[in-house]
C-alpha atoms as a PDB file:
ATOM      1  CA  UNK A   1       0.000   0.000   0.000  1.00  0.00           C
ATOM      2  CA  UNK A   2       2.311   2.379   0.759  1.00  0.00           C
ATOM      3  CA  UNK A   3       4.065   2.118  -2.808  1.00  0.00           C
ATOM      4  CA  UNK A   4       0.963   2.904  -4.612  1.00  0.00           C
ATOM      5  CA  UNK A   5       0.407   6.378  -2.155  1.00  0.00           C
ATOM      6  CA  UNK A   6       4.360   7.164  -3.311  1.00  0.00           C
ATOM      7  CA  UNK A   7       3.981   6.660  -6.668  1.00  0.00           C
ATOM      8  CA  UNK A   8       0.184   8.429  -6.155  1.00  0.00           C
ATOM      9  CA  UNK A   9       2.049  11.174  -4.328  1.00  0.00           C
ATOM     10  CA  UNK A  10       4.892  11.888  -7.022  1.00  0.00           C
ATOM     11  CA  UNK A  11       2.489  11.649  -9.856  1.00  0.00           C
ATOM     12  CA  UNK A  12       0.796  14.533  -8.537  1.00  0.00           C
ATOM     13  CA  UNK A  13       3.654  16.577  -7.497  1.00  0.00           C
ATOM     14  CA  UNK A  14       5.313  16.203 -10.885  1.00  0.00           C
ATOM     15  CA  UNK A  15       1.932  16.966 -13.105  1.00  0.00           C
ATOM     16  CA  UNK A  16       1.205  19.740 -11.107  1.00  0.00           C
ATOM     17  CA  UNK A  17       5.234  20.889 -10.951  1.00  0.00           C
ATOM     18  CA  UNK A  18       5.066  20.696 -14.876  1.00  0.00           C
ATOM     19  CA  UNK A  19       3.371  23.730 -15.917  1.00  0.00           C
ATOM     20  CA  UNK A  20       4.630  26.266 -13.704  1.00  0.00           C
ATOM     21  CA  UNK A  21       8.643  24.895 -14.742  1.00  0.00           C
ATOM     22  CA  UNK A  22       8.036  25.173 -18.470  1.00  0.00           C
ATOM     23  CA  UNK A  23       8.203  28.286 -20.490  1.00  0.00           C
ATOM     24  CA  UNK A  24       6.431  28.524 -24.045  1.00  0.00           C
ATOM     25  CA  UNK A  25       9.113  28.749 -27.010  1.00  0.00           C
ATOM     26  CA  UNK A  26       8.595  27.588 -30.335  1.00  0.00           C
ATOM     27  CA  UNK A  27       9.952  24.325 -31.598  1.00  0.00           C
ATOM     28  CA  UNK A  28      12.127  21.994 -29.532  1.00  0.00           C
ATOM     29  CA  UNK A  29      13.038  18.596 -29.206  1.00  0.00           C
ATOM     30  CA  UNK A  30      10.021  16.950 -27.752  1.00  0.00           C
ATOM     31  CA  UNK A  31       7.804  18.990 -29.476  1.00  0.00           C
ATOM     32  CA  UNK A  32       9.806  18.124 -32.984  1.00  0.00           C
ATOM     33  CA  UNK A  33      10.188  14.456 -31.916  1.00  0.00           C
ATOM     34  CA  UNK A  34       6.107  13.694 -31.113  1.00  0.00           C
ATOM     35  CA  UNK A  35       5.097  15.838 -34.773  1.00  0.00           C
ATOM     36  CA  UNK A  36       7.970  13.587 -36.864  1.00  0.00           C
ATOM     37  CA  UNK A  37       6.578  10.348 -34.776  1.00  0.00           C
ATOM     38  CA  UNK A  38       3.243  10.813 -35.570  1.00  0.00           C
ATOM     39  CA  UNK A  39       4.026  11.919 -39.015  1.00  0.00           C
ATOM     40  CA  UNK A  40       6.091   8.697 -39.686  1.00  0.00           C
ATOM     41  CA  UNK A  41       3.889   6.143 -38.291  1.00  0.00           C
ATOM     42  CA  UNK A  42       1.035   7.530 -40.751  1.00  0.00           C
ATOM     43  CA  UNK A  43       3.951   7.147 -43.505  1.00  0.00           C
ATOM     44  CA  UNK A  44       4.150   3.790 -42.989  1.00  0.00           C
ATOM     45  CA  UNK A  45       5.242   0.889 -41.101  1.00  0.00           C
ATOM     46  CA  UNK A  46       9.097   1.313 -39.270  1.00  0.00           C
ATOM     47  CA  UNK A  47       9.078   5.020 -40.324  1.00  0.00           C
ATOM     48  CA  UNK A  48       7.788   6.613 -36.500  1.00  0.00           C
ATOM     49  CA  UNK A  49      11.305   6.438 -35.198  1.00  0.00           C
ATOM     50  CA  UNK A  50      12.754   7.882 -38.073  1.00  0.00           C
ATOM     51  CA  UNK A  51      10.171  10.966 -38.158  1.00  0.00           C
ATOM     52  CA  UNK A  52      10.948  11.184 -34.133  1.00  0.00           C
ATOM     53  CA  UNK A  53      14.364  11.665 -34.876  1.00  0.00           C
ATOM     54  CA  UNK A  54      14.228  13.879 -37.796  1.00  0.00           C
ATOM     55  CA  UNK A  55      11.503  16.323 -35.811  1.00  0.00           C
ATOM     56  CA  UNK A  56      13.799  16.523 -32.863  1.00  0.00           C
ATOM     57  CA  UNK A  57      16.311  17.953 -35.115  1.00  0.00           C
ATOM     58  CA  UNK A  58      14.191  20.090 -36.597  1.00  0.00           C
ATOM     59  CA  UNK A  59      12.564  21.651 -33.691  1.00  0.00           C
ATOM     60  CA  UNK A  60      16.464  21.977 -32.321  1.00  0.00           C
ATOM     61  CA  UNK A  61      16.934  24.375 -35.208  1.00  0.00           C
ATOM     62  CA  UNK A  62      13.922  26.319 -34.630  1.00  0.00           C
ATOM     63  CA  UNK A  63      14.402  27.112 -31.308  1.00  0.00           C
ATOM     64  CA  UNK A  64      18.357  28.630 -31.981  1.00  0.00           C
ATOM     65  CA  UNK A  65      16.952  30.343 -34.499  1.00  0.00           C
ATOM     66  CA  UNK A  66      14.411  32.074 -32.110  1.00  0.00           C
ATOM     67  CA  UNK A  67      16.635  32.356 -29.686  1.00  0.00           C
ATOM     68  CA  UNK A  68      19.279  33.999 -31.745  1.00  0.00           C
ATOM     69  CA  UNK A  69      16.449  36.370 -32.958  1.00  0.00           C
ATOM     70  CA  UNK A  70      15.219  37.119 -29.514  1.00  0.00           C
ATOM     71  CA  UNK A  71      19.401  37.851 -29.001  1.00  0.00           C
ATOM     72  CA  UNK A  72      19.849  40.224 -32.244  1.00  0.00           C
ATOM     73  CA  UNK A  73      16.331  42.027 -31.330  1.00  0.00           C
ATOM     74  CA  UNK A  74      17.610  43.036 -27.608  1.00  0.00           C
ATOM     75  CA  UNK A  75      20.743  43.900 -29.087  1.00  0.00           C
ATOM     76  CA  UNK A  76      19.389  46.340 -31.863  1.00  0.00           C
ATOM     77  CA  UNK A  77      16.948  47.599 -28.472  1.00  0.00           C
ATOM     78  CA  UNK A  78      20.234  48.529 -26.459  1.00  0.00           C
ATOM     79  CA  UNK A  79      21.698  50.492 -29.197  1.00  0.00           C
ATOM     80  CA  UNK A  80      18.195  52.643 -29.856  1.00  0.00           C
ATOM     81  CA  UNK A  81      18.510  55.653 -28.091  1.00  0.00           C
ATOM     82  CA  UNK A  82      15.685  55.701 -26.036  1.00  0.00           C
ATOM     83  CA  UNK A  83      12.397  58.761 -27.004  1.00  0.00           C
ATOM     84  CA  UNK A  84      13.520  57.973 -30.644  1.00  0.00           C
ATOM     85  CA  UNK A  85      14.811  61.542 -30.747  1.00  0.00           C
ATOM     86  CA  UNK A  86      18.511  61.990 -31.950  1.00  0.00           C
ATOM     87  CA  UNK A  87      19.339  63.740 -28.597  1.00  0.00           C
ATOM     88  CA  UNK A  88      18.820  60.069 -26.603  1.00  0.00           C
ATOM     89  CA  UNK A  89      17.386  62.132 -23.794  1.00  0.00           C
ATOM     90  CA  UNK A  90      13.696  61.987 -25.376  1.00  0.00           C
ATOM     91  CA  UNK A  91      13.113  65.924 -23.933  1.00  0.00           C
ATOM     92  CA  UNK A  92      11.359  67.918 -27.156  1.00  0.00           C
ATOM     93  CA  UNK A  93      13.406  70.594 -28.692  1.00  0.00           C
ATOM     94  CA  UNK A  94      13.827  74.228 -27.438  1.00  0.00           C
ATOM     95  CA  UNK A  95      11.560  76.497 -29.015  1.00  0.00           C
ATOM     96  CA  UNK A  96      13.285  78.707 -31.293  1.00  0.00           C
ATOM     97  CA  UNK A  97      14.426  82.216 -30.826  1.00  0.00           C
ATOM     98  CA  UNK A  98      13.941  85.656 -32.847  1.00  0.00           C
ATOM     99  CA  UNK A  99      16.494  86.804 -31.194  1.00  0.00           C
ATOM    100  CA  UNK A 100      14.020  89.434 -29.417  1.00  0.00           C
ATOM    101  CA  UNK A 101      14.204  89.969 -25.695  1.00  0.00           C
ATOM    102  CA  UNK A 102      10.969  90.458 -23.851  1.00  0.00           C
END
């Protein structure tokens, strides 16, 4: 009995542990792997493995490429000066002056 209220007891820890560790990005292995499985085995008979391993890659390569995007896109935000005006300091520009004093 008490093997069954272990396993009961991890079971729930780790399904309810599972969405709050995991963050949303596109692609991945797993993600890849169960799309190329599934994909495979309706391809025909022997082919699921190969479609597992052949999605993994290819959600591997998706996510560096969104992660190297997400990269370059802070970068190009860090160089921006910041009010978009060529001053950086985003404060409008002075009025201008007729030179009169009043």
């Amino acid at each position: 009995m008490f093997s069954r209220l272990t396993a009961l007891a991890l079971a729930t820890t780790a399904a309810l542990a599972l969405p709050v560790a995991a963050r949303a990005e596109p692609g991945g292995c797993v993600k890849g792997a169960v799309a190329g499985g599934v994909a495979g085995h309706f391809v025909g008979s022997g082919h699921g493995k190969g479609g597992a391993a052949a999605g993994c890659a290819a959600g591997m390569v998706r996510r560096h490429n969104a992660r190297k995007a997400e990269r370059e896109g802070a970068q190009q935000n860090q160089q921006q000066p910041e009010g978009g005006q060529p001053g950086g300091n985003g404060a409008p520009p002075p009025p201008p002056t007729n030179g009169s004093s009043e």
